[in-house]
C-alpha atoms as a PDB file:
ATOM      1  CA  UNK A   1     131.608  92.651  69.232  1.00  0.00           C
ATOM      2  CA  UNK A   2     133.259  90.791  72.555  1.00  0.00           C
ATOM      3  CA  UNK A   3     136.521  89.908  71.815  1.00  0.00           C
ATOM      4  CA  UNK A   4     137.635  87.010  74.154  1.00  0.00           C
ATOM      5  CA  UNK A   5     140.710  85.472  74.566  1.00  0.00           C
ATOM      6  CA  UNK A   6     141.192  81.406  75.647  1.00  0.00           C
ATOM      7  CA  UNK A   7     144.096  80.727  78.194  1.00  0.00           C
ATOM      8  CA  UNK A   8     144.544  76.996  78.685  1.00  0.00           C
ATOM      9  CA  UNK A   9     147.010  74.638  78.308  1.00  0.00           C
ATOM     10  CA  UNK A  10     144.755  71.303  76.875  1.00  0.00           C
ATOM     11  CA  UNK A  11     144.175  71.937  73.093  1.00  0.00           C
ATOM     12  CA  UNK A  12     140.834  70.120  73.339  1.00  0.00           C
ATOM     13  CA  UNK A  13     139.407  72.590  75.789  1.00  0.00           C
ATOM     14  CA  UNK A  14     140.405  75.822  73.868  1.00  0.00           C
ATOM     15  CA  UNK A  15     139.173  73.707  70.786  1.00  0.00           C
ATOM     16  CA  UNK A  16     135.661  73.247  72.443  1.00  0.00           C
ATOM     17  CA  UNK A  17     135.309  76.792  73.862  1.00  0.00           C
ATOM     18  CA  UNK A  18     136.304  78.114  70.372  1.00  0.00           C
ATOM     19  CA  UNK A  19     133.824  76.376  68.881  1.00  0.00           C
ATOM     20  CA  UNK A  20     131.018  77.397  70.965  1.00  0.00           C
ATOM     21  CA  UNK A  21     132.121  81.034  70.833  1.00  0.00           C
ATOM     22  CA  UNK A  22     132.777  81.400  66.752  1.00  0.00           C
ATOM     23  CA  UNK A  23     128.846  80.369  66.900  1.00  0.00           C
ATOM     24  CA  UNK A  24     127.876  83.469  67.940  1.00  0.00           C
ATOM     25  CA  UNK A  25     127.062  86.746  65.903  1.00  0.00           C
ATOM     26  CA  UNK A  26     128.468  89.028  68.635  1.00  0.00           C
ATOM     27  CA  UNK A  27     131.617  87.374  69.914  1.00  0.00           C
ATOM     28  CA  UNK A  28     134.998  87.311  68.053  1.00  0.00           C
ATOM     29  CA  UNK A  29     137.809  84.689  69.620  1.00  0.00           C
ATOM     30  CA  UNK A  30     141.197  86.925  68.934  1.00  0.00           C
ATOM     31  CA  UNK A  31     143.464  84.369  70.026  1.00  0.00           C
ATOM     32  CA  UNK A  32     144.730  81.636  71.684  1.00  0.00           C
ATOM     33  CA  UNK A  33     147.399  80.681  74.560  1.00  0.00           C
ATOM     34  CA  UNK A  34     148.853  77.321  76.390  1.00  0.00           C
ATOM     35  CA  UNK A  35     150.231  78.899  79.382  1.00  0.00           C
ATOM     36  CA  UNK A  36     149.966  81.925  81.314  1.00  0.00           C
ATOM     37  CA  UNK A  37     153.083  84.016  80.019  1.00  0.00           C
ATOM     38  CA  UNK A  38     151.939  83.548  76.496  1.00  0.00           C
ATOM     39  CA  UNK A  39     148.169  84.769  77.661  1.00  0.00           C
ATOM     40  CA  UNK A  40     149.459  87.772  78.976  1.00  0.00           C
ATOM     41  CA  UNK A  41     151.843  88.689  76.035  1.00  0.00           C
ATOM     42  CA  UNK A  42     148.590  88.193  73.685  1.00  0.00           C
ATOM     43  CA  UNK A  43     146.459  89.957  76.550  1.00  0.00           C
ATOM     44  CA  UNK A  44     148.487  93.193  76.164  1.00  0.00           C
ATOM     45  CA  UNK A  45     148.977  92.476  72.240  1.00  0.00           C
ATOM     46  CA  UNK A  46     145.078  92.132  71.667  1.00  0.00           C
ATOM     47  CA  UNK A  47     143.601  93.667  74.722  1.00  0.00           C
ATOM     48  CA  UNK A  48     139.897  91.562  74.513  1.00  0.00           C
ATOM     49  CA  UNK A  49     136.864  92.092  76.710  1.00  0.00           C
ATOM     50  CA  UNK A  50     136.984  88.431  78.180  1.00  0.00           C
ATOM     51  CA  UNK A  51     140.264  86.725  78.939  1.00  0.00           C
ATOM     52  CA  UNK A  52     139.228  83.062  79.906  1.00  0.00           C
ATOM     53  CA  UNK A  53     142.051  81.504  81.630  1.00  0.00           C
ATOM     54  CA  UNK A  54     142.570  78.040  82.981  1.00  0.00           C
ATOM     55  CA  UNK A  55     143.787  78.196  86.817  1.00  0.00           C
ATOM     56  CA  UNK A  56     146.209  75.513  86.755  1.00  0.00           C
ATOM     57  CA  UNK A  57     149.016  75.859  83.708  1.00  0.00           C
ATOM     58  CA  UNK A  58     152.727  75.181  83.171  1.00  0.00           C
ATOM     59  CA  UNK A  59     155.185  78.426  83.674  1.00  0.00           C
ATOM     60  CA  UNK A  60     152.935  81.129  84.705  1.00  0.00           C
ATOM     61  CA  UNK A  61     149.483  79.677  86.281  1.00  0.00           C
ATOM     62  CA  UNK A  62     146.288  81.449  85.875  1.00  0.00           C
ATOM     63  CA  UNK A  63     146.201  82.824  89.333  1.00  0.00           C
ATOM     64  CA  UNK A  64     149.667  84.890  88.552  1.00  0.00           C
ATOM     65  CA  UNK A  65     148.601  85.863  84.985  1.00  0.00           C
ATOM     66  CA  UNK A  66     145.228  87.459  86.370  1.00  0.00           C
ATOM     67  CA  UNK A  67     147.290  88.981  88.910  1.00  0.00           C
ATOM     68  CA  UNK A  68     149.436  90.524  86.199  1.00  0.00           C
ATOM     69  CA  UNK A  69     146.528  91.401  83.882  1.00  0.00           C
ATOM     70  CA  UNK A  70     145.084  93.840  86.783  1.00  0.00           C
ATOM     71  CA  UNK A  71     147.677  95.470  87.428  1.00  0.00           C
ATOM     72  CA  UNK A  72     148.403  96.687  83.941  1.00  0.00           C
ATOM     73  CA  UNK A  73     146.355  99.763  83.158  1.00  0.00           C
ATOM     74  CA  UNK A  74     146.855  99.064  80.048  1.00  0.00           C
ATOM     75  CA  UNK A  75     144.794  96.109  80.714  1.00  0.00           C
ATOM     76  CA  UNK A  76     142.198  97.805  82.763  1.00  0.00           C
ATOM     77  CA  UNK A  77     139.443  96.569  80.640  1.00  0.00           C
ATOM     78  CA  UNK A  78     140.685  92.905  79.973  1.00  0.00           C
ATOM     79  CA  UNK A  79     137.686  90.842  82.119  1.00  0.00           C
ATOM     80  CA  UNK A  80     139.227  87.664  83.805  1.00  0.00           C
ATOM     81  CA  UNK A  81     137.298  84.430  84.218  1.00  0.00           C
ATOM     82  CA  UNK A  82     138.998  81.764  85.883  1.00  0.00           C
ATOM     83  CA  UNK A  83     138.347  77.921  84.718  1.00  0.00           C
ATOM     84  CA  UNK A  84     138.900  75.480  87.130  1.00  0.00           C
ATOM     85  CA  UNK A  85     137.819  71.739  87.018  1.00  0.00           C
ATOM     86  CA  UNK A  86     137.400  71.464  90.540  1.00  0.00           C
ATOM     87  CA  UNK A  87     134.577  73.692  91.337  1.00  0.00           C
ATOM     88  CA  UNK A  88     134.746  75.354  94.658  1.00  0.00           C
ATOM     89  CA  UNK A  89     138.671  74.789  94.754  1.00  0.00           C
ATOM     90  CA  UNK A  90     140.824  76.655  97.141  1.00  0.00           C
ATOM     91  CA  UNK A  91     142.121  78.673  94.473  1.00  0.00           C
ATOM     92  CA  UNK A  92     138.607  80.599  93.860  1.00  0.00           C
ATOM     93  CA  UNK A  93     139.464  83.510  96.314  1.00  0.00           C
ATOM     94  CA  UNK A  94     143.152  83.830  95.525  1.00  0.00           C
ATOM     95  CA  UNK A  95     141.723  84.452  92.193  1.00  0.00           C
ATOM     96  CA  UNK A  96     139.272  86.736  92.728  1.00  0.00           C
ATOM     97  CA  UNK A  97     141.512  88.481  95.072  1.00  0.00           C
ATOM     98  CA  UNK A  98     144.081  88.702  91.905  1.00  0.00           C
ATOM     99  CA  UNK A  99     141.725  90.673  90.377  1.00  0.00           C
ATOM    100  CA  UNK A 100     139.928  87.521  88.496  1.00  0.00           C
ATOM    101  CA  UNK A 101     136.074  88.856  87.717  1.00  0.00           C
ATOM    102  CA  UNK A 102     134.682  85.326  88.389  1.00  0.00           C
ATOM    103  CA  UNK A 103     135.318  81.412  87.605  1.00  0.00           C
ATOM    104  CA  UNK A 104     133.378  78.980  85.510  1.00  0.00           C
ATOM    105  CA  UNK A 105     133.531  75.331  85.819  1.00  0.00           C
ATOM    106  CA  UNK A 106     134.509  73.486  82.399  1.00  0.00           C
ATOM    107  CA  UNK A 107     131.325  71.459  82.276  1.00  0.00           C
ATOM    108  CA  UNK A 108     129.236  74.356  82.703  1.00  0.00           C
ATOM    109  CA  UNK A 109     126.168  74.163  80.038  1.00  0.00           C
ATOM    110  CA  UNK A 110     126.838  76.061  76.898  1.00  0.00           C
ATOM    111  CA  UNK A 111     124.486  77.992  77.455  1.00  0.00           C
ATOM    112  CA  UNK A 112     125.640  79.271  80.956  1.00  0.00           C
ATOM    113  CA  UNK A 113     129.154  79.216  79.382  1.00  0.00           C
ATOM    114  CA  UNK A 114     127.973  81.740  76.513  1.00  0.00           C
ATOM    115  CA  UNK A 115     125.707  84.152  78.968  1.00  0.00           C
ATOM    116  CA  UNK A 116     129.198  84.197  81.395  1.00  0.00           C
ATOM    117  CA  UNK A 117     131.081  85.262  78.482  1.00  0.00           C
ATOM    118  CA  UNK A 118     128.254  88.277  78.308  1.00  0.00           C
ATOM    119  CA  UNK A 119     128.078  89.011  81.553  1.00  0.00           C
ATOM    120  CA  UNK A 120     131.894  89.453  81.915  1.00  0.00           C
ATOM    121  CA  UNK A 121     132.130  91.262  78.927  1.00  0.00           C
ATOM    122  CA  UNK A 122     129.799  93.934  80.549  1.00  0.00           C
ATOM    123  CA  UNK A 123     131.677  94.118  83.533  1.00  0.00           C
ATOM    124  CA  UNK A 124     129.640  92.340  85.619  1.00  0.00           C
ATOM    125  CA  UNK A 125     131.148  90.035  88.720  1.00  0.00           C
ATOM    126  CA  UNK A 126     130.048  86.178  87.521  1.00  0.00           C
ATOM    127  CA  UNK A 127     128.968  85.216  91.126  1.00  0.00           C
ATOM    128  CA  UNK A 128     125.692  83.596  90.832  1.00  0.00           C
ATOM    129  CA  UNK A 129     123.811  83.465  94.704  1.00  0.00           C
ATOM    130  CA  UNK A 130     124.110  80.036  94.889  1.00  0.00           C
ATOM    131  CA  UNK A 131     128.182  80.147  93.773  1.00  0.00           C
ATOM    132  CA  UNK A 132     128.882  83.242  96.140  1.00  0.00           C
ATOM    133  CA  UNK A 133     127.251  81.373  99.510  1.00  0.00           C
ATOM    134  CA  UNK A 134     129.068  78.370  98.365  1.00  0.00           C
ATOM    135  CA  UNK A 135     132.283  80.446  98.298  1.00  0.00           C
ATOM    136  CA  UNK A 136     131.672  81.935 102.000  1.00  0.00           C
ATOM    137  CA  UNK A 137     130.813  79.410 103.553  1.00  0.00           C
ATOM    138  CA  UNK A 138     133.849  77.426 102.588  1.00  0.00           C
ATOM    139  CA  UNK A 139     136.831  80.052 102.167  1.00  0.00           C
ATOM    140  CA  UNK A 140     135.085  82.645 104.906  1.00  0.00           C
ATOM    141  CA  UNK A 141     133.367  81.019 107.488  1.00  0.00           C
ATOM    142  CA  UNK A 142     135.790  80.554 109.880  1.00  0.00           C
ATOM    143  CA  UNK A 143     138.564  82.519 109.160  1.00  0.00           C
ATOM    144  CA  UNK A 144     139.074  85.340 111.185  1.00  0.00           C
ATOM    145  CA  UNK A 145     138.383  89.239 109.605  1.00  0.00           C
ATOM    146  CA  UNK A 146     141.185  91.127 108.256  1.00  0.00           C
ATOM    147  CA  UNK A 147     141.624  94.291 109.480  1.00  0.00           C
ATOM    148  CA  UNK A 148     139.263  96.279 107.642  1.00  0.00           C
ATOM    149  CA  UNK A 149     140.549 100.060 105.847  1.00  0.00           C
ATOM    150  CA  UNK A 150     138.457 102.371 108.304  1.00  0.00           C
ATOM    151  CA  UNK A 151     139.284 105.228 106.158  1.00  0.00           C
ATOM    152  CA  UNK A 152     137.987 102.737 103.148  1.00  0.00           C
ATOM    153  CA  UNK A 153     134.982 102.059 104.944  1.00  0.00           C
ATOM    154  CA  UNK A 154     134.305 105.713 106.242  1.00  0.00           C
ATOM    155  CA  UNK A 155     134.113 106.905 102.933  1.00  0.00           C
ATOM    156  CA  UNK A 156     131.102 105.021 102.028  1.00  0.00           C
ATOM    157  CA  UNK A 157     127.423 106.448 102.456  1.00  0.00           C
ATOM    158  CA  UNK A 158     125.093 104.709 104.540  1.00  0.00           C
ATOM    159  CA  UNK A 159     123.666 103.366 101.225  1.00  0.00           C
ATOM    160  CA  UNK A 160     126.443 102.640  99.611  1.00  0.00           C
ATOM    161  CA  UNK A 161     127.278 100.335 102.875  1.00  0.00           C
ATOM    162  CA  UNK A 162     123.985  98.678 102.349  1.00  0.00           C
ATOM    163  CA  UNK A 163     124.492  98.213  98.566  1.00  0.00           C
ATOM    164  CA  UNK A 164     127.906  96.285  99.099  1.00  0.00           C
ATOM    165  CA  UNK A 165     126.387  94.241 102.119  1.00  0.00           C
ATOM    166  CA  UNK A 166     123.609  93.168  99.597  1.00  0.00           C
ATOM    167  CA  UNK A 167     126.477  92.587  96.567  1.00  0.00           C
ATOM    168  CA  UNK A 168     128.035  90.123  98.887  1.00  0.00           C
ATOM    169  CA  UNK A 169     124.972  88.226  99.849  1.00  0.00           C
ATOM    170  CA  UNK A 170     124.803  87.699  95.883  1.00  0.00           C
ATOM    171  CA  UNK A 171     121.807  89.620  94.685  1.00  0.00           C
ATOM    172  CA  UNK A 172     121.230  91.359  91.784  1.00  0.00           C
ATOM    173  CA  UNK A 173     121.210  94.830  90.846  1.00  0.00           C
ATOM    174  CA  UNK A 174     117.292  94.053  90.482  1.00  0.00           C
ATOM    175  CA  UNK A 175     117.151  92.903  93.681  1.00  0.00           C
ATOM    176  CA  UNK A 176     119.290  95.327  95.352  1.00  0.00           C
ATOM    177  CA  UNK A 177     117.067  97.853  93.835  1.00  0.00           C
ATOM    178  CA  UNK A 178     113.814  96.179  95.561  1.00  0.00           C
ATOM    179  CA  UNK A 179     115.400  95.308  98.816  1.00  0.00           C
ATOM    180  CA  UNK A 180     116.570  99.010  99.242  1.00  0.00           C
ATOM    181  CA  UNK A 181     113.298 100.856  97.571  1.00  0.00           C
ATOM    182  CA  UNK A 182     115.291 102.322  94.910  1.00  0.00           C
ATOM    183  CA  UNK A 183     115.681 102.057  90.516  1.00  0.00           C
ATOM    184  CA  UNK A 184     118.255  99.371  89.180  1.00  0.00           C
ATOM    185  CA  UNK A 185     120.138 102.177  87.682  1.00  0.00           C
ATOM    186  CA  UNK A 186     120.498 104.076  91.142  1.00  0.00           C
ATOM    187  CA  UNK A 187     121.619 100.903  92.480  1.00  0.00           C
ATOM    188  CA  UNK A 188     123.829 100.306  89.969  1.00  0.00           C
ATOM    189  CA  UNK A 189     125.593 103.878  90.734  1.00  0.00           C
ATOM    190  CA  UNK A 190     125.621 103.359  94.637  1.00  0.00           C
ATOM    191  CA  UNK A 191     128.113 100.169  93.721  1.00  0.00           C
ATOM    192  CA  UNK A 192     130.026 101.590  90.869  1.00  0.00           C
ATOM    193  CA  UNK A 193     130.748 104.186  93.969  1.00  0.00           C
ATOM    194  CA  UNK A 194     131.453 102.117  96.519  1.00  0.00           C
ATOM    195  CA  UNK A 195     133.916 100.273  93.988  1.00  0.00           C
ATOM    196  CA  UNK A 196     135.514 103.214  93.388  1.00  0.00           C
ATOM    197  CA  UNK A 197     136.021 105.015  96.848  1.00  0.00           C
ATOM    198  CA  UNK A 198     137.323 101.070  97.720  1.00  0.00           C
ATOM    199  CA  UNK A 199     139.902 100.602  94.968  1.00  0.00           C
ATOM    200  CA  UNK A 200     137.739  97.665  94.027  1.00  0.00           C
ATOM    201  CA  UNK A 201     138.505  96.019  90.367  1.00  0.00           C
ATOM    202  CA  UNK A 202     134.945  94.831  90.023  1.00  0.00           C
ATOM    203  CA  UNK A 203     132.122  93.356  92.108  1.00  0.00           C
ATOM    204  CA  UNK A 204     133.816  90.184  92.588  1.00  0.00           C
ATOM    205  CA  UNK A 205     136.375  92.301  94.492  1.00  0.00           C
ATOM    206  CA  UNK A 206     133.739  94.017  96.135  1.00  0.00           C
ATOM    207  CA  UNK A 207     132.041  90.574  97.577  1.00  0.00           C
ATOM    208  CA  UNK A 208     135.980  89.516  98.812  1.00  0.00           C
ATOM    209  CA  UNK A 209     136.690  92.718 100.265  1.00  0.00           C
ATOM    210  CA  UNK A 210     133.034  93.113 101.731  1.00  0.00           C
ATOM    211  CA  UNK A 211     133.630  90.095 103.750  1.00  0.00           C
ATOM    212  CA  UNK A 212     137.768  90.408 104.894  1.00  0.00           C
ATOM    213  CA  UNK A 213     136.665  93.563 106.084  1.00  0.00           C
ATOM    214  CA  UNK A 214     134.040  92.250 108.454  1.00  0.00           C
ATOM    215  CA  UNK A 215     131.497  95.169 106.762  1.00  0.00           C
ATOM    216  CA  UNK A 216     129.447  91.303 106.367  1.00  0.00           C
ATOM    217  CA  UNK A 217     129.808  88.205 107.932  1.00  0.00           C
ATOM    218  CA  UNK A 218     128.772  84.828 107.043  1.00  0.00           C
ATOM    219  CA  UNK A 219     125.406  83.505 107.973  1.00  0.00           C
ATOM    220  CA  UNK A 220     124.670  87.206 109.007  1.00  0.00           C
ATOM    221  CA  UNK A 221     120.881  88.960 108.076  1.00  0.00           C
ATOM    222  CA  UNK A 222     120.435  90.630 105.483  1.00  0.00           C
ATOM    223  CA  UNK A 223     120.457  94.836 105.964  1.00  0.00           C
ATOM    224  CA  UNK A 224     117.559  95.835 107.023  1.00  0.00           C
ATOM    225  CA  UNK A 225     115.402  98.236 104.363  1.00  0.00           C
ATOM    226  CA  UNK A 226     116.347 101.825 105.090  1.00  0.00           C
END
């Protein structure tokens, strides 16, 4: 059972979400918040899978609770998606930088809204291709590198390098798998090491970090098959 918690401050929207979720066979709503204090007092109360929290809310905003959430251990399997209204808002990388696992827009089809709620749930980053080149092109692009960790960076294997590269370009396990000649699953393990060795939270982490660093750049090739 996926046990989410809804972090917003409109009634109607938590009302709506609810709805959708209490649908479902496999997913459990265990409670509800209006601002970001009370979502992280019922966060560490009820520690859920999913914690979908609203970016912009009175007292503590959604940015600071996800910030909050990842740095409890105690937390350290509480998923973060960030709702926004707005899209590709300039709050999407401070979030994801907070330790947020992804963002959904509000009117996203239930559908896409339900499948999110899985993906998170199983740890996955929720950065579709299309969302992740929207997001570099318009929070990356331009802004100059940070200084990457070169003891960070050392650390990886030449395939791990490649795996992250291909993370941030927005594939797919799947796809990582075909571009590099390898099994899902061994792809799967070259990322869950990289995210390790780099102290990342999850691959929406990884993506931020793989681009700050400079390991890819925007508009850059795609590795090469090794």
């Amino acid at each position: 059972m996926i046990r989410v918690l809804l972090v917003d401050d409109q009634p109607l929207i938590r009302s709506g979400f609810r709805a959708l979720l209490d649908l479902e066979d496999d997913i459990e709503v265990v409670a509800e918040a209006a601002d970001g204090a009370e979502g992280l007092a019922l966060a560490r109360a009820h520690v859920p899978d999913v914690a979908l929290v609203d970016v912009r809310m009175p007292l503590v905003d959604g940015i600071e609770a996800t910030r909050r959430i990842a740095a409890d251990p105690a937390l350290a399997g509480v998923h973060v998606v960030i709702l926004t209204n707005y899209g590709m808002d300039e709050y999407v990388l401070d979030a994801l930088r907070a330790g947020a696992a992804g963002f959904l827009v509000k009117d996203v089809l239930p559908e896409d809204f339900l499948h999110a709620v899985r993906v998170a749930a199983r740890g996955d980053a929720l950065l579709a291709p299309s969302i992740t080149r929207k997001l570099i092109h318009r929070y990356v692009h331009g802004r100059p590198p940070a200084v990457p960790s070169a003891t960070a960076l050392a650390e990886l294997t030449g395939r791990e390098r490649e795996a992250v590269a291909l993370v941030a370009r927005g594939l797919s396990n799947d796809e990582i798998a075909d571009r590099m000649v390898i099994t899902p699953m061994t792809a799967k393990t070259h990322i869950n090491r990289a995210m390790t060795k780099l102290h990342a939270r999850d691959r929406a982490q990884l993506v931020v970090l793989a681009y700050e660093s400079g390991l890819v750049t925007p508009g850059g090739d795609l590795p090469d098959r090794t």
